[in-house]
Protein backbone atom coordinates (compact mmCIF):
# COMPACT_ATOMS: atom_id res chain seq x y z
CA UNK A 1 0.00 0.00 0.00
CA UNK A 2 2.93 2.46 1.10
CA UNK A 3 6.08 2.87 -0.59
CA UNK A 4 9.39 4.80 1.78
CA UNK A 5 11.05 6.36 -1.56
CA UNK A 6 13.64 7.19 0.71
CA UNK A 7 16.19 5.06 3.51
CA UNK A 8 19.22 4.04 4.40
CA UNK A 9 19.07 0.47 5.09
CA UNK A 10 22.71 -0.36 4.91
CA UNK A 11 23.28 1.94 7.84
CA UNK A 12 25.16 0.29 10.73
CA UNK A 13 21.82 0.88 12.58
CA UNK A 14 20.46 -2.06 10.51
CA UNK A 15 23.11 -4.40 10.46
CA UNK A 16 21.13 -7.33 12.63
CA UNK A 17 17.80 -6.22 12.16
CA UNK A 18 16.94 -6.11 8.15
CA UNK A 19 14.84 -9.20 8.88
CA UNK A 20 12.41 -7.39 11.72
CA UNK A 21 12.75 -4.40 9.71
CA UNK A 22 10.91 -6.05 6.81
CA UNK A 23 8.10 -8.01 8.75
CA UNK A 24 7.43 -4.63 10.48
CA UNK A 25 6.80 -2.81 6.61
CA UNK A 26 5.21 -6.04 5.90
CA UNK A 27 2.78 -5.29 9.09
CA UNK A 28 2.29 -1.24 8.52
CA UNK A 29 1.44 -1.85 5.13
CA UNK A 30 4.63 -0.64 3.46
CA UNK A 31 5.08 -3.02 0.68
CA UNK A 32 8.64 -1.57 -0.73
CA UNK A 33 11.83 0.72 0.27
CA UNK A 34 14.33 2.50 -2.08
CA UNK A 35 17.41 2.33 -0.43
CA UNK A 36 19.35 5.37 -0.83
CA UNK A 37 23.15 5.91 -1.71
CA UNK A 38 25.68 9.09 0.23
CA UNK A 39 28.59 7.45 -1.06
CA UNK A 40 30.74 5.68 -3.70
CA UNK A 41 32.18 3.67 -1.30
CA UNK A 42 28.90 2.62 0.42
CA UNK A 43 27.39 1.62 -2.60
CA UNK A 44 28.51 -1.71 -3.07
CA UNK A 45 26.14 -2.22 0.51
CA UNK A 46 22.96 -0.22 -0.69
CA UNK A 47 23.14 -2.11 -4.36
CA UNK A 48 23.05 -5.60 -2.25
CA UNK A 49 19.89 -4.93 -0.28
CA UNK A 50 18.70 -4.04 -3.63
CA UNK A 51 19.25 -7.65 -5.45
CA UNK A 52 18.64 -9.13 -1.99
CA UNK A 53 15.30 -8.38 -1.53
CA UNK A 54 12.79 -7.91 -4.65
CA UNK A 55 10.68 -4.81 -3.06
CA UNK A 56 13.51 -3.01 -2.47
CA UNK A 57 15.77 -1.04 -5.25
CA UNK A 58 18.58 1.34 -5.10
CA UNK A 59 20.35 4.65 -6.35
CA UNK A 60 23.38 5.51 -6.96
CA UNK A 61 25.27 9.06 -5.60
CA UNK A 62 27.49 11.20 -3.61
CA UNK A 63 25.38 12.94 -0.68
CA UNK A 64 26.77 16.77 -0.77
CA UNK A 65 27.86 16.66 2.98
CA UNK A 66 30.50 14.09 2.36
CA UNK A 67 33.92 15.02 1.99
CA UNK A 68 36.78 12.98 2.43
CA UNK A 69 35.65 10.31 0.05
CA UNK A 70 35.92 9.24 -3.13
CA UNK A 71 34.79 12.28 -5.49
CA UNK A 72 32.04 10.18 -8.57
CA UNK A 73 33.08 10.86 -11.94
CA UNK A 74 30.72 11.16 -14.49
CA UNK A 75 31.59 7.61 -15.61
CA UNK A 76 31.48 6.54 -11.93
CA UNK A 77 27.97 7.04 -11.31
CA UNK A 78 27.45 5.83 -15.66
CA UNK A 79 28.40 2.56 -14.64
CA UNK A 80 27.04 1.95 -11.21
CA UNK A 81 23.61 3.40 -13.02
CA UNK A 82 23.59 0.86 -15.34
CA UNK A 83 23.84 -2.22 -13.08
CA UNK A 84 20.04 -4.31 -12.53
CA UNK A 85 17.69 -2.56 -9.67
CA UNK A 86 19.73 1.13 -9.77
CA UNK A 87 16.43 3.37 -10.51
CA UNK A 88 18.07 6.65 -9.55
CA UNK A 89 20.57 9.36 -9.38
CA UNK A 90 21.90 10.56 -5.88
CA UNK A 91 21.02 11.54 -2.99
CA UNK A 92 22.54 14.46 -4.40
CA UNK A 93 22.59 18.65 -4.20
CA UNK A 94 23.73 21.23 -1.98
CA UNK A 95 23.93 21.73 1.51
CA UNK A 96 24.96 24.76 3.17
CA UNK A 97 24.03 24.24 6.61
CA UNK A 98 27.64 23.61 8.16
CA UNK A 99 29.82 25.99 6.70
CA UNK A 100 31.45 26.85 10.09
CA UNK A 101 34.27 29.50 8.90
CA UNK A 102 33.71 28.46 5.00
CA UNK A 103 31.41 30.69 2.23
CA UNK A 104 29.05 29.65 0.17
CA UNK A 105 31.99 30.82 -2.58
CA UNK A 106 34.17 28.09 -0.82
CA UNK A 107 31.40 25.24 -1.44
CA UNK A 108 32.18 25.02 -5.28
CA UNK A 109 33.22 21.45 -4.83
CA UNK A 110 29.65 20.98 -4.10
CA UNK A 111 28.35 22.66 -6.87
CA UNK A 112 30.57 21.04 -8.79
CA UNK A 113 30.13 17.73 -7.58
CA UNK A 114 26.18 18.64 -8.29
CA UNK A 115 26.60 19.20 -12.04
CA UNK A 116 27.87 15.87 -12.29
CA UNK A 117 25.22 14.09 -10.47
CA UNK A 118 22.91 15.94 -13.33
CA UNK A 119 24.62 14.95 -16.17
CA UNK A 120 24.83 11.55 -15.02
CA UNK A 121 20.53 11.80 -15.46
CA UNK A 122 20.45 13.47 -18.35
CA UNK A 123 22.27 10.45 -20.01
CA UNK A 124 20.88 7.31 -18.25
CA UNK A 125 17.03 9.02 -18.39
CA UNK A 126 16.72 8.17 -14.44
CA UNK A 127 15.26 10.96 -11.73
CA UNK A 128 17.40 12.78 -9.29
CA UNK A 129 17.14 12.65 -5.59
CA UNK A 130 17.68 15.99 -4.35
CA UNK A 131 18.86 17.25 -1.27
CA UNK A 132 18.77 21.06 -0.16
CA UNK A 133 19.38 22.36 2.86
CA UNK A 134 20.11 26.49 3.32
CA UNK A 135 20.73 26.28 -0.51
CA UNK A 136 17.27 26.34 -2.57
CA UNK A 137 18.74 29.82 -4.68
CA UNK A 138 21.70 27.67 -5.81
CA UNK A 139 20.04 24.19 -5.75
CA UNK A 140 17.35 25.58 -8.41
CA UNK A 141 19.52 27.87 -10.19
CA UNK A 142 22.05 24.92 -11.49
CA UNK A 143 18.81 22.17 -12.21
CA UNK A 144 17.70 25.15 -14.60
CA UNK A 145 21.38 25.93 -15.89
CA UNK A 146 22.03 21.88 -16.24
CA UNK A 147 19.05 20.32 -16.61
CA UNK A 148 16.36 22.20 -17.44
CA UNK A 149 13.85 20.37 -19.34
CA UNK A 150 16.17 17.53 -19.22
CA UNK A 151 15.96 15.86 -15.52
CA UNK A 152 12.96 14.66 -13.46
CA UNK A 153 13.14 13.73 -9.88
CA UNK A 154 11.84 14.24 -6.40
CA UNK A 155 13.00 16.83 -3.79
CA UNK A 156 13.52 14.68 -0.64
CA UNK A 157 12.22 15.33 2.47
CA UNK A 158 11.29 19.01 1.85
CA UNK A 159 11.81 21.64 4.27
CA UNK A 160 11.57 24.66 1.87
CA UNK A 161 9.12 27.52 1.58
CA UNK A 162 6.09 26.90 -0.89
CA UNK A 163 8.13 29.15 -3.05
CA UNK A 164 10.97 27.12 -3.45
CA UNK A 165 8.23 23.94 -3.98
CA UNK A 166 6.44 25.66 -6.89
CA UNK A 167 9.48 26.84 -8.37
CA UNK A 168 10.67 22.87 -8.16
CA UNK A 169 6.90 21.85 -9.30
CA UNK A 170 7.56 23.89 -12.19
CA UNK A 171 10.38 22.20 -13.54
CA UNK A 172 8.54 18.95 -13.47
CA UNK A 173 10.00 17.39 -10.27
CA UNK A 174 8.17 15.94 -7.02
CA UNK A 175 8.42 16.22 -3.96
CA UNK A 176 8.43 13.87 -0.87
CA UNK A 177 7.50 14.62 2.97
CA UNK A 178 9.17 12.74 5.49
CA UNK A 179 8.23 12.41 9.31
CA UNK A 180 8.71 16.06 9.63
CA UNK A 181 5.43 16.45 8.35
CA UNK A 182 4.13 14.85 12.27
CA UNK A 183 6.50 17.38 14.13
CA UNK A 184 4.43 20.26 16.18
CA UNK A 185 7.13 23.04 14.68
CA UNK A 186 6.24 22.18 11.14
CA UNK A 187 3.39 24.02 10.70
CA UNK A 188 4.53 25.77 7.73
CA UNK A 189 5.56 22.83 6.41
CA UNK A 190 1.82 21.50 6.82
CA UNK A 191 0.93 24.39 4.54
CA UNK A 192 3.22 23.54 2.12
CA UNK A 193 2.04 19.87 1.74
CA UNK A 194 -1.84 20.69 1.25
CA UNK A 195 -0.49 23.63 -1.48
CA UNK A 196 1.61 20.45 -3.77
CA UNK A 197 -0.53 18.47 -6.07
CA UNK A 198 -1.11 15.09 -4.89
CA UNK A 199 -0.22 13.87 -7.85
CA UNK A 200 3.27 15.25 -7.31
CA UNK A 201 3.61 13.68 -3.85
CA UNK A 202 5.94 11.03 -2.17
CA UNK A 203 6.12 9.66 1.14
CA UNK A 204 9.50 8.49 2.69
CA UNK A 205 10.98 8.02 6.40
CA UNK A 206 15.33 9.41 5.65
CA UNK A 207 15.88 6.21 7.76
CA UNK A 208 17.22 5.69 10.33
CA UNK A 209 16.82 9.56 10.67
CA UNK A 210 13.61 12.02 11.64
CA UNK A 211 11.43 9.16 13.17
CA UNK A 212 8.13 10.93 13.05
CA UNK A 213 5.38 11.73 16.18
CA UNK A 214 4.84 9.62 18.71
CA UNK A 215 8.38 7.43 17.57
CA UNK A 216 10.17 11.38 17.49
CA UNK A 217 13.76 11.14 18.83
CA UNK A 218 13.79 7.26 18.09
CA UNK A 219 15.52 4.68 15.81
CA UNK A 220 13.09 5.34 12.62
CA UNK A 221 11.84 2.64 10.37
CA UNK A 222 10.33 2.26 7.00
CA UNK A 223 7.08 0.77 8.65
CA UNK A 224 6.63 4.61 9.78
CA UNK A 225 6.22 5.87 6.49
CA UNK A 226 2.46 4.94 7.03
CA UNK A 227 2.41 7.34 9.88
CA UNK A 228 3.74 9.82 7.26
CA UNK A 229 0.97 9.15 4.87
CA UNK A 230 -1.92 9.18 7.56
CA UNK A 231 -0.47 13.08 8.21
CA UNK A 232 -0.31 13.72 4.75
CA UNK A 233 -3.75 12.09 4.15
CA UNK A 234 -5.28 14.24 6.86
CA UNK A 235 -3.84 18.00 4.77
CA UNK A 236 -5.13 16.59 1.90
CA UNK A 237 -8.80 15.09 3.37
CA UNK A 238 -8.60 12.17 1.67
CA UNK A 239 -8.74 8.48 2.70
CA UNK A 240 -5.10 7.26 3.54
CA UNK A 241 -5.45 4.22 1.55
CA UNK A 242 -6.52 6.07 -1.42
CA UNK A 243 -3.11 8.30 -0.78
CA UNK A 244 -1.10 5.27 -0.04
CA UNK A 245 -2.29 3.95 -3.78
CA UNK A 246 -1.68 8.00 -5.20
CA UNK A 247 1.77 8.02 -3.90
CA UNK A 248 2.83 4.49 -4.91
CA UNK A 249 1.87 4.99 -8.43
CA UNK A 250 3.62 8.57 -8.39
CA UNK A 251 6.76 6.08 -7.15
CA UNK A 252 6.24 3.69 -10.10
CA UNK A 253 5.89 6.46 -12.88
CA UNK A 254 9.05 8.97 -11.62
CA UNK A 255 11.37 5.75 -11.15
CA UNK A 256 10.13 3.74 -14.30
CA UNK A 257 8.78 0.55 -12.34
CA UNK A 258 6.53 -1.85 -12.92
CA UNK A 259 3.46 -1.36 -11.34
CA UNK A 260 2.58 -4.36 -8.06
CA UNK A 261 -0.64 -5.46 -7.88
């Protein structure tokens, strides 16, 4: 009924639990997971859950907090792309949130490192995941430079202003609500989520991260990502099951699947 378009599953969190993990989607309702790459290195890890377990699949990216690791070339993320069960590109964009003593001028590797990740969809055809965090201006400003026209995807887990949702609603991507949807603070957010078409919405946990209300503060779970779609299902006043069958076919169309019946 649910899909969580959004975890990290090989975390270390997970490491002894994948099994409990799955019977608990199994008894929410969530019938499949797209397991999420940050790094080169780590992919290897999220690509095996992905041929493990037939309801889950995987991307392929470079998250834009990482540094120290291996930097994806073009070809990098070509080839990983290409490999059964890869449906996507990232997570990838820009995050300015810890700069400490560093500009924005000084985060050019990111941007850099950004352009790839869009060229990288432009030639395989699949949708970017897109972070943004303190960077919407620069985040939108490069999809239009790079891609525009070119790329579909999702922005994950939004946070933004309704501004910064139309302007991504008018370059044809989605967008996807996580737990912070449940938190009392996110009232704006709230607002945000009844303005986006629900035929433009996705549903996702950011596993192990952002557990939503009552499980706030806690280990989260893909099961949750019902809990996400009841909130979202109460903006919209619809029927949750009705949303959880909106939002899984908005999954299957953005990320080419085959529809489950």
């Amino acid at each position: 009924m649910f899909v969580d378009t959004h975890c990290h599953l090989n975390f270390p969190q997970y490491a002894e639990t994948i099994d409990q993990v799955r019977a608990d989607m199994h008894a929410s309702g969530v019938d499949r997971a797209l397991c999420i790459s940050t790094t080169l290195e780590e992919f290897p890890q999220v690509h095996a859950l992905a041929m493990r377990f037939d309801n889950f699949w995987a991307t392929v990216g470079v998250h834009p907090d990482n540094e120290g690791i291996q930097e994806p070339t073009l070809q990098d993320l070509l080839d990983r792309a290409a490999l059964p069960r890869v449906v996507g590109i990232g997570e990838t964009g820009l995050d300015y949130y810890r700069l400490g003593e560093r500009s924005v001028a000084d985060m050019a590797w990111q941007r850099d490192r950004f352009r790839v990740h869009i060229q990288a969809a432009i030639q395989t055809g699949l949708p970017l995941v897109i972070h943004t965090r303190e960077a919407s201006a620069d985040t939108l400003a490069i999809l239009k430079e790079e891609g525009q026209g070119k790329v579909r995807g999702v922005f994950h887990c939004f946070t933004e202003s309704e501004m910064v949702a139309r302007a991504a609603l008018d370059m044809g991507f989605h967008i996807s609500f996580s737990g912070i949807l449940t938190f009392k603070n996110a009232a704006d957010l709230r607002d945000v989520a009844r303005m986006v078409p629900i035929d433009r919405c996705l549903i996702e946990t950011d596993s192990p991260y952002l557990a939503p209300a009552p499980h706030r503060g806690k280990l989260n779970s893909p099961a949750y990502v019902s809990l996400v779609a009841k909130q979202l299902a109460e903006l919209k006043g619809m029927d949750v099951d009705e949303l959880g069958r909106i939002t899984s076919e908005n999954f299957e169309q953005l990320f080419s699947l085959v529809k489950v019946h």
